[in-house]
PDB file of N, CA and C in Angstrom:
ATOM      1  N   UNK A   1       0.853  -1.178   0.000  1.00  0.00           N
ATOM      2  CA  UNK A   1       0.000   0.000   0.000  1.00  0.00           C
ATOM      3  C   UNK A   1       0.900   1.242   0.000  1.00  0.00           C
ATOM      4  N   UNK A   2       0.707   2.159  -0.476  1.00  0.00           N
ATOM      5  CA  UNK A   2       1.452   3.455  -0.904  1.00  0.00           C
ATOM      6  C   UNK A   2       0.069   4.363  -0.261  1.00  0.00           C
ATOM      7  N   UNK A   3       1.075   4.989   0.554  1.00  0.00           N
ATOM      8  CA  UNK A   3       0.380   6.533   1.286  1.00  0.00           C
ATOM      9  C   UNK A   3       0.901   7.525   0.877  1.00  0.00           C
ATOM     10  N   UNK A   4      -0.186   8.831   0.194  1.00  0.00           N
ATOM     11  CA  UNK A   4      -0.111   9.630   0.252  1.00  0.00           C
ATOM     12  C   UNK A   4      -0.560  11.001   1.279  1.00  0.00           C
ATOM     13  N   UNK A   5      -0.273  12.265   0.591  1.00  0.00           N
ATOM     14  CA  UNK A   5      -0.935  13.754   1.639  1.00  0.00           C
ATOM     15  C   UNK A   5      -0.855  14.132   0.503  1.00  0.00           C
ATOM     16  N   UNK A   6      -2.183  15.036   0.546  1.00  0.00           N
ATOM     17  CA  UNK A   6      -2.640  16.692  -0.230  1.00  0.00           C
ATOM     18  C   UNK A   6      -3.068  17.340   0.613  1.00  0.00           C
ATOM     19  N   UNK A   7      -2.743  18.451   0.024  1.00  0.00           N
ATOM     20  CA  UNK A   7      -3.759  19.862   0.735  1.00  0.00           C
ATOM     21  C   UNK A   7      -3.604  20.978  -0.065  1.00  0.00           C
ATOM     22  N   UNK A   8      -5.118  21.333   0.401  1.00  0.00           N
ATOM     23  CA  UNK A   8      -5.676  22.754  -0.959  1.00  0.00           C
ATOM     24  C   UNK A   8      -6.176  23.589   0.789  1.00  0.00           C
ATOM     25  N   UNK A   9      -5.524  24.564   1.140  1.00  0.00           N
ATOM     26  CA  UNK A   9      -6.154  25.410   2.252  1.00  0.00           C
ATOM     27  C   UNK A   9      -6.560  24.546   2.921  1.00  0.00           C
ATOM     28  N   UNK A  10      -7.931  24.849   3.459  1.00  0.00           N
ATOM     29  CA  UNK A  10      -8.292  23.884   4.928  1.00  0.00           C
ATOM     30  C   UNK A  10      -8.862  22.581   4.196  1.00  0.00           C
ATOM     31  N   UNK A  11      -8.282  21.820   3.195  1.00  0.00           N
ATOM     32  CA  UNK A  11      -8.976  20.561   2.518  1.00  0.00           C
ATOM     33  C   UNK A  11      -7.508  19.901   2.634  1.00  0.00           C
ATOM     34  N   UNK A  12      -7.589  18.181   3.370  1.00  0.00           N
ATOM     35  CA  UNK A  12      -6.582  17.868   3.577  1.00  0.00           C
ATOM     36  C   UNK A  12      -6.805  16.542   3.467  1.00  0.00           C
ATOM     37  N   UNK A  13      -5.937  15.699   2.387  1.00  0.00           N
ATOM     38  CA  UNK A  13      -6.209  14.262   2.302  1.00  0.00           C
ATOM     39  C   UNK A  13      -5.104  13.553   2.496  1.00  0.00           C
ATOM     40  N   UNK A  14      -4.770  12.628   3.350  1.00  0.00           N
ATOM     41  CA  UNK A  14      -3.921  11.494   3.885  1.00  0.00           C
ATOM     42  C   UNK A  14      -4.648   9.890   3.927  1.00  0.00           C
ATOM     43  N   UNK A  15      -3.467   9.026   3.079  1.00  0.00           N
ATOM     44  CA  UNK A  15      -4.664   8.114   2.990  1.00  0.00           C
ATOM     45  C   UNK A  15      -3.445   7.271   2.058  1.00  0.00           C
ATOM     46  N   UNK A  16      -4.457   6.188   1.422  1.00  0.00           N
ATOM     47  CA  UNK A  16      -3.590   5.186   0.364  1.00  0.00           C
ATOM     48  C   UNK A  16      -4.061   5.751  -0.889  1.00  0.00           C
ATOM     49  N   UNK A  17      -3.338   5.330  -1.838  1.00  0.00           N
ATOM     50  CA  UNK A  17      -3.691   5.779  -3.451  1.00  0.00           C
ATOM     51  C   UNK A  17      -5.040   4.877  -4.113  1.00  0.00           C
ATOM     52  N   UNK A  18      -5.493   3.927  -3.343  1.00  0.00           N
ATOM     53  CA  UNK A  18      -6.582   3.187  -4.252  1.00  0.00           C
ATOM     54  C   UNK A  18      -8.230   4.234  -3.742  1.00  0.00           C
ATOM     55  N   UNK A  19      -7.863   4.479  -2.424  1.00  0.00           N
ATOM     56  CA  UNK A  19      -9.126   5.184  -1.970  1.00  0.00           C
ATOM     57  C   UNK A  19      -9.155   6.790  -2.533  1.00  0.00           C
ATOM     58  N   UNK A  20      -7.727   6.815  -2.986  1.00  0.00           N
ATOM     59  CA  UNK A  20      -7.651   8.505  -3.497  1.00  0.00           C
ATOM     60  C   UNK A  20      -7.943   8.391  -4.620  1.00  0.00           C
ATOM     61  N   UNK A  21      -7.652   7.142  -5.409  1.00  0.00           N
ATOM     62  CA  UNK A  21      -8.158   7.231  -7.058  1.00  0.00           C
ATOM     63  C   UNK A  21     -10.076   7.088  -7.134  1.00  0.00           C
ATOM     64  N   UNK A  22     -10.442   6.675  -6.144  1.00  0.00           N
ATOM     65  CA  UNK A  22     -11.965   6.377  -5.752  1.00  0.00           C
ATOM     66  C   UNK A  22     -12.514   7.708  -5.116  1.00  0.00           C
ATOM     67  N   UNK A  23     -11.765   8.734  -4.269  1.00  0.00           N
ATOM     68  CA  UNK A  23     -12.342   9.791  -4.184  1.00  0.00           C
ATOM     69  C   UNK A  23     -12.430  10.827  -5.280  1.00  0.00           C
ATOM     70  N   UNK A  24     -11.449  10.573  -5.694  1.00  0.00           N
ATOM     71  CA  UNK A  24     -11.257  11.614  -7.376  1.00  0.00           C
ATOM     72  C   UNK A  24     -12.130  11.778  -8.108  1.00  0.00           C
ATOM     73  N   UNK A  25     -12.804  10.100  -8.455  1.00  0.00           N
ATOM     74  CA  UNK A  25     -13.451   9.722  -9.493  1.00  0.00           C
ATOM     75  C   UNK A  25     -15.212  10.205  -8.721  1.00  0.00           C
ATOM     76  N   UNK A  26     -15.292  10.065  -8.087  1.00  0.00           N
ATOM     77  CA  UNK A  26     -16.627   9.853  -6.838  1.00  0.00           C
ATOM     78  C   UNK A  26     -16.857  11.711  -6.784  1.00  0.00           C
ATOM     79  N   UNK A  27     -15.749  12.203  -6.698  1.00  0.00           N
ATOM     80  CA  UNK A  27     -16.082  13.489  -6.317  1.00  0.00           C
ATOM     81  C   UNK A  27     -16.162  14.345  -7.936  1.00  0.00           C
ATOM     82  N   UNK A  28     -15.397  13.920  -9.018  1.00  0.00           N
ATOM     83  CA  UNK A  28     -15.630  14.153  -9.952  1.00  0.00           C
ATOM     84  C   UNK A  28     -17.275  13.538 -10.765  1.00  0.00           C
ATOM     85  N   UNK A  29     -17.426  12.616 -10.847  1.00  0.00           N
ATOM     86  CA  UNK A  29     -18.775  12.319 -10.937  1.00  0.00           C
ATOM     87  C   UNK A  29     -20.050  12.747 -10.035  1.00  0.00           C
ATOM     88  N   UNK A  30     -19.994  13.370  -9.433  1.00  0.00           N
ATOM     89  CA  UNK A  30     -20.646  14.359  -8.369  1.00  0.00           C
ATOM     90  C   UNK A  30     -21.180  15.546  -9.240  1.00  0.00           C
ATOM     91  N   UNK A  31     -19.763  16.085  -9.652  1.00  0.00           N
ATOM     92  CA  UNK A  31     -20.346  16.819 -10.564  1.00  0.00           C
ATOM     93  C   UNK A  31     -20.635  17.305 -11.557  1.00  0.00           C
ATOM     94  N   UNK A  32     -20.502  15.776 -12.188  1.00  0.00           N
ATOM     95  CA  UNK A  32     -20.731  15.628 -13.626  1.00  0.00           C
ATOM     96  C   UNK A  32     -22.176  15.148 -13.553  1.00  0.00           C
ATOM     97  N   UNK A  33     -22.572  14.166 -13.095  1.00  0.00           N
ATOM     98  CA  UNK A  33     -23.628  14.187 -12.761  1.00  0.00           C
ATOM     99  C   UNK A  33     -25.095  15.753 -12.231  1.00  0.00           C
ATOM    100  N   UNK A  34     -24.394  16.443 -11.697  1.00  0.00           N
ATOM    101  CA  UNK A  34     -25.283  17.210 -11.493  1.00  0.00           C
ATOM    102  C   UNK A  34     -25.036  18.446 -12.294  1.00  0.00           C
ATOM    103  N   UNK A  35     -24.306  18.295 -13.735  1.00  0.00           N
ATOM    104  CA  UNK A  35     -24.239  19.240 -14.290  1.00  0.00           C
ATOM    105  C   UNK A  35     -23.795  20.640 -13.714  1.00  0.00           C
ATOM    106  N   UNK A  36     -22.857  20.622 -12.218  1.00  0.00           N
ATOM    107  CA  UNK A  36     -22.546  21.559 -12.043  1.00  0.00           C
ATOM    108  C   UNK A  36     -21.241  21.768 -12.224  1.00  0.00           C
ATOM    109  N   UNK A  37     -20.560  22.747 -11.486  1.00  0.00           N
ATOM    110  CA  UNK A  37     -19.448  23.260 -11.409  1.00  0.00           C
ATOM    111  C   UNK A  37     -18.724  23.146 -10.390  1.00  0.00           C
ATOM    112  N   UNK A  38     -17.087  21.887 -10.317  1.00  0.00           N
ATOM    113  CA  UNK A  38     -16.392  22.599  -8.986  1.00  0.00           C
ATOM    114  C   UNK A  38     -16.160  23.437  -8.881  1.00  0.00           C
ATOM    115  N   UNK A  39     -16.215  23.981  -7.043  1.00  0.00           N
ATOM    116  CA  UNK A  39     -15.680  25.164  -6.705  1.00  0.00           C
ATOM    117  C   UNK A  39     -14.159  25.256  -6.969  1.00  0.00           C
ATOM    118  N   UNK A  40     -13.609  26.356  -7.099  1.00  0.00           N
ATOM    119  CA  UNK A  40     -11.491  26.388  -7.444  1.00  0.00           C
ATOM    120  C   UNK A  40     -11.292  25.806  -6.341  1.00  0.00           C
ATOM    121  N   UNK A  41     -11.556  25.973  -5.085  1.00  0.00           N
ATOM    122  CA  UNK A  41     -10.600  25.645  -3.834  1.00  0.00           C
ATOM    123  C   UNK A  41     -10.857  23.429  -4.304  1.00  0.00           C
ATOM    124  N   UNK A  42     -12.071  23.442  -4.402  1.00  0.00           N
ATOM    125  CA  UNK A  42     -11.852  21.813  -4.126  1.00  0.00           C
ATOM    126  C   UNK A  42     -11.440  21.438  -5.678  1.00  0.00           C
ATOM    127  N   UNK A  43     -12.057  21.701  -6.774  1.00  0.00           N
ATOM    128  CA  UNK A  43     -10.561  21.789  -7.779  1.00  0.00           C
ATOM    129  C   UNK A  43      -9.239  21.334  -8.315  1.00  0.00           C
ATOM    130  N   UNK A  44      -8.981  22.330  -7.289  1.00  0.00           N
ATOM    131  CA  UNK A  44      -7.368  22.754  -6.734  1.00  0.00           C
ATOM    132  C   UNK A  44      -7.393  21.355  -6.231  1.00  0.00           C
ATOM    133  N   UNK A  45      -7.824  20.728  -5.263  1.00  0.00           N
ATOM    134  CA  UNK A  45      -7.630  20.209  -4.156  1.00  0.00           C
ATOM    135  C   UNK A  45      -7.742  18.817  -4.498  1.00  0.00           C
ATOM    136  N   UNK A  46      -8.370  18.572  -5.786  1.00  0.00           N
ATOM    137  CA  UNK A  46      -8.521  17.005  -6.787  1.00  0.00           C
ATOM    138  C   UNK A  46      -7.302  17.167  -7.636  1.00  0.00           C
ATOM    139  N   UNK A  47      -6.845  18.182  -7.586  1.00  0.00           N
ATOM    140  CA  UNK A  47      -5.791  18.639  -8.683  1.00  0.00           C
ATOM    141  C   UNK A  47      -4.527  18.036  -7.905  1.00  0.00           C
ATOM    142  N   UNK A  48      -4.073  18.759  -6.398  1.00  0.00           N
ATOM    143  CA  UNK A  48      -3.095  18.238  -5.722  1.00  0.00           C
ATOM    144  C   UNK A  48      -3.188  17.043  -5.609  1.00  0.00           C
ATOM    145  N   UNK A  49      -4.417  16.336  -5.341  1.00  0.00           N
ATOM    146  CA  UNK A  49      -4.379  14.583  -5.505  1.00  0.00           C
ATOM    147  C   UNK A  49      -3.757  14.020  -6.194  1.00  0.00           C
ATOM    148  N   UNK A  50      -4.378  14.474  -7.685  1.00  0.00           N
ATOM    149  CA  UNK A  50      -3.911  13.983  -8.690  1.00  0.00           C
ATOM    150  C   UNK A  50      -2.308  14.068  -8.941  1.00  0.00           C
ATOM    151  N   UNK A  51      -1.578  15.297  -8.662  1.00  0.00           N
ATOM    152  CA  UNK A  51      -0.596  15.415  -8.831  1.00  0.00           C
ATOM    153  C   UNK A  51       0.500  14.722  -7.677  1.00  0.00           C
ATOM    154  N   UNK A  52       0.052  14.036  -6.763  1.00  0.00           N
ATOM    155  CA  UNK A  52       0.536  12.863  -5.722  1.00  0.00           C
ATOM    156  C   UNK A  52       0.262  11.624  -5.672  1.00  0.00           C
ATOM    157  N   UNK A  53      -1.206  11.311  -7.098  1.00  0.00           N
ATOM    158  CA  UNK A  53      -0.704  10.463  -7.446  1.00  0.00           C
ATOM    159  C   UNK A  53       0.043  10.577  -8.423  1.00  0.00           C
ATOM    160  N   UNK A  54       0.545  10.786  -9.005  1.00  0.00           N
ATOM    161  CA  UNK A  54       1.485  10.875 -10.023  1.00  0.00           C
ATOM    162  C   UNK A  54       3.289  10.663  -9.830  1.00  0.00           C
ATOM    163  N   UNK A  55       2.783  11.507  -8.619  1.00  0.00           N
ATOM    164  CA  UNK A  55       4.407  11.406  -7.959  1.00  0.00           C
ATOM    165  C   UNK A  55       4.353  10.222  -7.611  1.00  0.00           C
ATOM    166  N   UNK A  56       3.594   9.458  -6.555  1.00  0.00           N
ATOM    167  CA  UNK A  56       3.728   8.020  -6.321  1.00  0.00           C
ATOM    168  C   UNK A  56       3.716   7.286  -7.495  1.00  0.00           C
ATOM    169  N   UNK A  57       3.151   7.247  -8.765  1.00  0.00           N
ATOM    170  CA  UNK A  57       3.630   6.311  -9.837  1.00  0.00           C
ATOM    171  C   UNK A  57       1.842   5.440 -10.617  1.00  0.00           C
ATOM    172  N   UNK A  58       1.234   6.305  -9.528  1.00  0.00           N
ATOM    173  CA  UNK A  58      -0.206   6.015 -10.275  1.00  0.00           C
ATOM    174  C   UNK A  58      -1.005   6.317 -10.912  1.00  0.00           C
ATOM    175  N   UNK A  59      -0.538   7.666 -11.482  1.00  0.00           N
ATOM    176  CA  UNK A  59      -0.949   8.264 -12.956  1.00  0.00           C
ATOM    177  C   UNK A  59       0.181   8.849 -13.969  1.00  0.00           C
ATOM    178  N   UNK A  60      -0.266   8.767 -15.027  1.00  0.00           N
ATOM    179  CA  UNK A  60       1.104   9.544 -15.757  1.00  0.00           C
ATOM    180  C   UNK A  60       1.017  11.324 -15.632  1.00  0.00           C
ATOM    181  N   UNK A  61       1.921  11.542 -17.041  1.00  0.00           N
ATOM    182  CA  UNK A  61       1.604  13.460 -16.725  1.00  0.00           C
ATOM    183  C   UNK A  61       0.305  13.697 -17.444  1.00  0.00           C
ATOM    184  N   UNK A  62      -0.515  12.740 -18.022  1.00  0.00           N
ATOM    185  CA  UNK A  62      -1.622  13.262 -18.329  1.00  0.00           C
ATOM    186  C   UNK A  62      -2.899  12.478 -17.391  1.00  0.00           C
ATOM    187  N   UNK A  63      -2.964  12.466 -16.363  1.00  0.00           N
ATOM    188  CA  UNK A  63      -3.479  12.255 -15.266  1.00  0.00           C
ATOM    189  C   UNK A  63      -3.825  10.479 -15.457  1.00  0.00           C
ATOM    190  N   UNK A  64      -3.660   9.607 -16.475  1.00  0.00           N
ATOM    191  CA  UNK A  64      -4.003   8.373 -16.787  1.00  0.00           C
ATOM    192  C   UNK A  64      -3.411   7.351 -15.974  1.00  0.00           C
ATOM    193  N   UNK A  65      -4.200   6.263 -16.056  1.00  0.00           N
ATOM    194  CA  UNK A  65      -4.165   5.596 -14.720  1.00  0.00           C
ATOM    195  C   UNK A  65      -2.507   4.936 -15.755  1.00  0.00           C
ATOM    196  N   UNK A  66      -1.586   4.507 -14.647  1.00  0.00           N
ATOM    197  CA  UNK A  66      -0.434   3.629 -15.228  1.00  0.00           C
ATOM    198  C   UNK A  66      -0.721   2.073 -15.329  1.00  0.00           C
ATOM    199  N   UNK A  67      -0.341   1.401 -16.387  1.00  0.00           N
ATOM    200  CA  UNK A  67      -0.454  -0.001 -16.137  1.00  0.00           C
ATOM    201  C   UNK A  67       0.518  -0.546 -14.791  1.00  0.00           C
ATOM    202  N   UNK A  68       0.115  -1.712 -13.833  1.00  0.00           N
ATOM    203  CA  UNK A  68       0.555  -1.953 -12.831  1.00  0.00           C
ATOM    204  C   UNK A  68       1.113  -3.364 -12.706  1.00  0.00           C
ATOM    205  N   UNK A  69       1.040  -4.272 -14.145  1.00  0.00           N
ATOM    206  CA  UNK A  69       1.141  -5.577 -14.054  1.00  0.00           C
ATOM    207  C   UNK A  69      -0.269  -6.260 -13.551  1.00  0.00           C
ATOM    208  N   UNK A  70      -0.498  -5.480 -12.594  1.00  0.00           N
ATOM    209  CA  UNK A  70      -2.122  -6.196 -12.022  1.00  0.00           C
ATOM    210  C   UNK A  70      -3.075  -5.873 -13.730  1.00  0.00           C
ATOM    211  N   UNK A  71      -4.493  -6.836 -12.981  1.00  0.00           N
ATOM    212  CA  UNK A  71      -5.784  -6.542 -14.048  1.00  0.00           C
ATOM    213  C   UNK A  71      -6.053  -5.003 -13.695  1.00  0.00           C
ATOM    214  N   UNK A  72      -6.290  -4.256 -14.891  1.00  0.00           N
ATOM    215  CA  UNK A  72      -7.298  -3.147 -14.934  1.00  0.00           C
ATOM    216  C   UNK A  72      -8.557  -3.477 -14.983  1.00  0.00           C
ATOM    217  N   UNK A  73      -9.367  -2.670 -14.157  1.00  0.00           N
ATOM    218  CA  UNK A  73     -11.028  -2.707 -13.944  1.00  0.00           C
ATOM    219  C   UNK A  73     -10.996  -1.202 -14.651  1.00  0.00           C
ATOM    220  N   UNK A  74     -12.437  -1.285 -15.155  1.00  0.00           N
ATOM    221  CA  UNK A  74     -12.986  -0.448 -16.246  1.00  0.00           C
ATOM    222  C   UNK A  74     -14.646  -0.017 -15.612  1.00  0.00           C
ATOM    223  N   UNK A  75     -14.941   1.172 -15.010  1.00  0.00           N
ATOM    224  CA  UNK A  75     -15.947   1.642 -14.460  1.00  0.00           C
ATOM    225  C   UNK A  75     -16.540   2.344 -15.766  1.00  0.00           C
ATOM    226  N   UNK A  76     -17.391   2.076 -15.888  1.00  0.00           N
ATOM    227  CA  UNK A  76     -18.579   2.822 -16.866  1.00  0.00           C
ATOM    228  C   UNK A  76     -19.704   3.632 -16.464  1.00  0.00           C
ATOM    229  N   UNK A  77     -19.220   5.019 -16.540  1.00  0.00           N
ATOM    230  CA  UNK A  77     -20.073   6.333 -15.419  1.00  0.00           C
ATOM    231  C   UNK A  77     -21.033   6.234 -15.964  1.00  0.00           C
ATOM    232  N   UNK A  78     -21.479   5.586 -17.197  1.00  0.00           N
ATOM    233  CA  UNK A  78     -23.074   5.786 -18.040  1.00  0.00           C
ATOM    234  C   UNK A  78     -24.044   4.719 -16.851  1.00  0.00           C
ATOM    235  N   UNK A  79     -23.593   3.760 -16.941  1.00  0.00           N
ATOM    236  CA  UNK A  79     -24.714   2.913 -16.205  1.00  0.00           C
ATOM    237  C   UNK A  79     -23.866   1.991 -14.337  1.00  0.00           C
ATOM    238  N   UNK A  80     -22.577   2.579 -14.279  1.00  0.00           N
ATOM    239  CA  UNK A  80     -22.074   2.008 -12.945  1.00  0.00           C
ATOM    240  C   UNK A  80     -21.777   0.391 -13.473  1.00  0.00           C
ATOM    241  N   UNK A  81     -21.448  -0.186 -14.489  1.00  0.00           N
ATOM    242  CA  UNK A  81     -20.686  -1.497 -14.541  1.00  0.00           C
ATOM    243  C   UNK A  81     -19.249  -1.731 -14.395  1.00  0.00           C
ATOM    244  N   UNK A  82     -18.954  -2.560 -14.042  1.00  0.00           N
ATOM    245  CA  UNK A  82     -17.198  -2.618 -13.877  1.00  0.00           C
ATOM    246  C   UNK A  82     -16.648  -3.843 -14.576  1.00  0.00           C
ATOM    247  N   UNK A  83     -16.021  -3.835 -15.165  1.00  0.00           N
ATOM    248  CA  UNK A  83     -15.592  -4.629 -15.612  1.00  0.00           C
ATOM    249  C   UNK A  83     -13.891  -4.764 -15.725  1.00  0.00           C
ATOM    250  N   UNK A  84     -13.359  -6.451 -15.890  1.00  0.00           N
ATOM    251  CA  UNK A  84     -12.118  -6.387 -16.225  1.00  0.00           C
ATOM    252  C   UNK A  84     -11.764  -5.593 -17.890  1.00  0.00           C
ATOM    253  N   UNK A  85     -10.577  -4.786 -18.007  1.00  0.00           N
ATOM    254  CA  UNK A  85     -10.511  -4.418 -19.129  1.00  0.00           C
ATOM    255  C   UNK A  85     -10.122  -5.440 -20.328  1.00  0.00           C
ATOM    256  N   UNK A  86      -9.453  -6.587 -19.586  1.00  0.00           N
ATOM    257  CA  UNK A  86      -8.934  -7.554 -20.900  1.00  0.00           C
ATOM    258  C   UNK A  86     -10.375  -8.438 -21.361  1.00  0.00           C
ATOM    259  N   UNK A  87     -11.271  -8.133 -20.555  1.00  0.00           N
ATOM    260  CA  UNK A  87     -12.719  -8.896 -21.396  1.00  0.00           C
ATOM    261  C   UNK A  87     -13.533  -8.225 -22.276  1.00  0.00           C
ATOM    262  N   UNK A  88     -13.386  -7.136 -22.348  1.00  0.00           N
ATOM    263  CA  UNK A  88     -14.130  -6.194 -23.180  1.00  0.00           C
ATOM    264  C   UNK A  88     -13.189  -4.900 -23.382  1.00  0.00           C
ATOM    265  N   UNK A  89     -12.169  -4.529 -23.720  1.00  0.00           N
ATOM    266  CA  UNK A  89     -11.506  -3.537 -23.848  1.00  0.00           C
ATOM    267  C   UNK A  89     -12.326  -2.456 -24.750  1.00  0.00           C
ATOM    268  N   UNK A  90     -12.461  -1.187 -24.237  1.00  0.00           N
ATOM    269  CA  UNK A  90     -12.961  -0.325 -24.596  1.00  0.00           C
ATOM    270  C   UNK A  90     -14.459   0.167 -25.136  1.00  0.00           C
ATOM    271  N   UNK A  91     -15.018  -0.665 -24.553  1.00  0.00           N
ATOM    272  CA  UNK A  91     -16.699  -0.941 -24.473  1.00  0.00           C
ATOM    273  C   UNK A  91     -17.641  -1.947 -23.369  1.00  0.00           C
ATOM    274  N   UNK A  92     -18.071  -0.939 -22.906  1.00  0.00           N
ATOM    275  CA  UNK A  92     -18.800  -1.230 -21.692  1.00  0.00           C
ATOM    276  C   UNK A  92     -19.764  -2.552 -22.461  1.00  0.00           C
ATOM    277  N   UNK A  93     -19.483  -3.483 -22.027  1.00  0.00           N
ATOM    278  CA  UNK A  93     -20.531  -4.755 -22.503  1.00  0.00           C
ATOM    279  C   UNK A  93     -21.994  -4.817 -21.698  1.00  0.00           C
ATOM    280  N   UNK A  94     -22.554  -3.785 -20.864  1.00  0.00           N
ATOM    281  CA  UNK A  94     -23.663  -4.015 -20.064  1.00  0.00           C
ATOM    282  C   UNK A  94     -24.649  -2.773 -21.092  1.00  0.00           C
ATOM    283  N   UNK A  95     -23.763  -1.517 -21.402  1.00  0.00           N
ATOM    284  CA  UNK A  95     -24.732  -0.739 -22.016  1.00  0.00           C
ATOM    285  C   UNK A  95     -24.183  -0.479 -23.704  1.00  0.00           C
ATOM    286  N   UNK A  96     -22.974  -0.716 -23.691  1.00  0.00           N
ATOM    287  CA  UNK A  96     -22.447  -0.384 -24.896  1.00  0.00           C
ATOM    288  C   UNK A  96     -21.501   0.542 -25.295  1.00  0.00           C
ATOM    289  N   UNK A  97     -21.535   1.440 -23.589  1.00  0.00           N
ATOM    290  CA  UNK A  97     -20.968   3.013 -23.962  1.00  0.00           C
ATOM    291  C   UNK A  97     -19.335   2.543 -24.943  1.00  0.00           C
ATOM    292  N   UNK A  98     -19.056   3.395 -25.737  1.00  0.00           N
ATOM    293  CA  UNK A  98     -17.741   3.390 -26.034  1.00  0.00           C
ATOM    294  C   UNK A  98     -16.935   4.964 -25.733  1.00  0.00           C
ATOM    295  N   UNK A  99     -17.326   5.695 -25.276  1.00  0.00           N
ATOM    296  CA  UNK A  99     -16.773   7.237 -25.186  1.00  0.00           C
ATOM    297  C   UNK A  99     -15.980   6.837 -23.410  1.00  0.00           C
ATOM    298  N   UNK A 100     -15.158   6.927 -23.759  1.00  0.00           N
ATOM    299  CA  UNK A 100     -13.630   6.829 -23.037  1.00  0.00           C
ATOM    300  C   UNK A 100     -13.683   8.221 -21.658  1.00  0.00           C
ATOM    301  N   UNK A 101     -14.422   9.063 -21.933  1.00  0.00           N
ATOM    302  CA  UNK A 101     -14.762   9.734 -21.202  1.00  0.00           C
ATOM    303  C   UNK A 101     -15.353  10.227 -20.022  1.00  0.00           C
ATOM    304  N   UNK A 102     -16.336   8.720 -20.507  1.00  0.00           N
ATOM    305  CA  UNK A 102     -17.353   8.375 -19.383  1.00  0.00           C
ATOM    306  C   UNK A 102     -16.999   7.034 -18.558  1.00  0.00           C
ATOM    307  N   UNK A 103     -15.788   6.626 -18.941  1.00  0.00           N
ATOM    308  CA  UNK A 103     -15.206   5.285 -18.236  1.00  0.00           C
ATOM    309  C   UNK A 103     -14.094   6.018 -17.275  1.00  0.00           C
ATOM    310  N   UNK A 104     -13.455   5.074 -16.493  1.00  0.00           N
ATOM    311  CA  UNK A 104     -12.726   5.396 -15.521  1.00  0.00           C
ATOM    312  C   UNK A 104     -11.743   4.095 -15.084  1.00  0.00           C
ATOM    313  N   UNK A 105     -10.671   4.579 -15.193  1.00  0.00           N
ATOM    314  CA  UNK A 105      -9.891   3.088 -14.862  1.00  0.00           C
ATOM    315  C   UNK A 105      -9.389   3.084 -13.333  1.00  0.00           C
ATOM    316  N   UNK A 106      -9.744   1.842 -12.829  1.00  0.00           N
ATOM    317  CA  UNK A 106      -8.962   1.628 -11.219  1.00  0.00           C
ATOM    318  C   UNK A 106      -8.213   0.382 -11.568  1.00  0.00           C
ATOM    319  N   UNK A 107      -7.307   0.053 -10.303  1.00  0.00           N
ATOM    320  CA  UNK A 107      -6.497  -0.956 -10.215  1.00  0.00           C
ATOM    321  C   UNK A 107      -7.465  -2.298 -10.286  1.00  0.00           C
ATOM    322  N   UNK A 108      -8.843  -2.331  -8.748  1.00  0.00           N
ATOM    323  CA  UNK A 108      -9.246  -3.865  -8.705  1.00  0.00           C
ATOM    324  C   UNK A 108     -11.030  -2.975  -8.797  1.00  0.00           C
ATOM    325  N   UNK A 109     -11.875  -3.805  -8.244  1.00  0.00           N
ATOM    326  CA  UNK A 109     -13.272  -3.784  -8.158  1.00  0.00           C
ATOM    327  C   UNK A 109     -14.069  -2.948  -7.056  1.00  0.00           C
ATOM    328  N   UNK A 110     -14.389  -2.144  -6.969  1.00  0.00           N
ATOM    329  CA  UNK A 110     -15.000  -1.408  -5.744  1.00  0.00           C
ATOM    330  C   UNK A 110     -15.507  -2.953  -4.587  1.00  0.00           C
ATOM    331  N   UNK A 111     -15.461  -2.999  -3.385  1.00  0.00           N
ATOM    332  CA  UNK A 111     -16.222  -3.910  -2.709  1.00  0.00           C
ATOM    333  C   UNK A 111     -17.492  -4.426  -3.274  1.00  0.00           C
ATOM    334  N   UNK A 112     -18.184  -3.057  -3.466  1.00  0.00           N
ATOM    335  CA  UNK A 112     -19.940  -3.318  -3.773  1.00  0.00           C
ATOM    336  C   UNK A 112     -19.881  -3.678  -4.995  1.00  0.00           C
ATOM    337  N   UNK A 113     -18.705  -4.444  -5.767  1.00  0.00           N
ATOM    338  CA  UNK A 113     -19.090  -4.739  -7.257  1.00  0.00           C
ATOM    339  C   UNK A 113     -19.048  -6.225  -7.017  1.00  0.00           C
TER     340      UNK A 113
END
């Protein structure tokens, strides 16, 4: 397990990198889902994440998840399916989505999957 720290002002995250790649995604779909807008401070503050994971070795410089030797799981924000990526690479097999945009890559399976 690899621990990281961020902080954006009084927003402060300490923790491992699998629950930080799950808050990223969770807090980013928040507000994609509600068609709104982050505020700059929290932002900022997904931004410093991101940029610690990176330093630890779990995204590249364009925020993408790194291959790890492990299976990639493949989250599909259209309908919440997960899947391994080597069974269906680049298309959600539950709805069809193919827009790369709306998927999300983690290392293993959320619990609740």
């Amino acid at each position: 397990m690899i621990l990281i720290s961020a902080q954006e002002k009084s927003l402060f995250y300490q923790g491992d990198t699998e629950y930080a790649l799950r808050l990223v995604e969770s807090l980013r779909k928040a507000y994609d889902d509600s068609n709104g807008e982050m505020p700059k401070m929290l932002s900022d503050f997904v931004f410093n994440i991101e940029v610690e994971l990176q330093n630890a070795g779990i995204l590249d410089q364009d925020f993408n998840l790194l291959a790890t030797g492990e299976d990639k799981y493949v989250h599909c924000l259209k309908c919440d399916h997960v899947w391994n990526e080597s069974q269906s690479p680049g298309v959600c097999a539950h709805c069809g989505n193919t827009d790369m945009q709306q998927m999300v890559y983690q290392l293993a399976p959320t619990e609740e999957q």
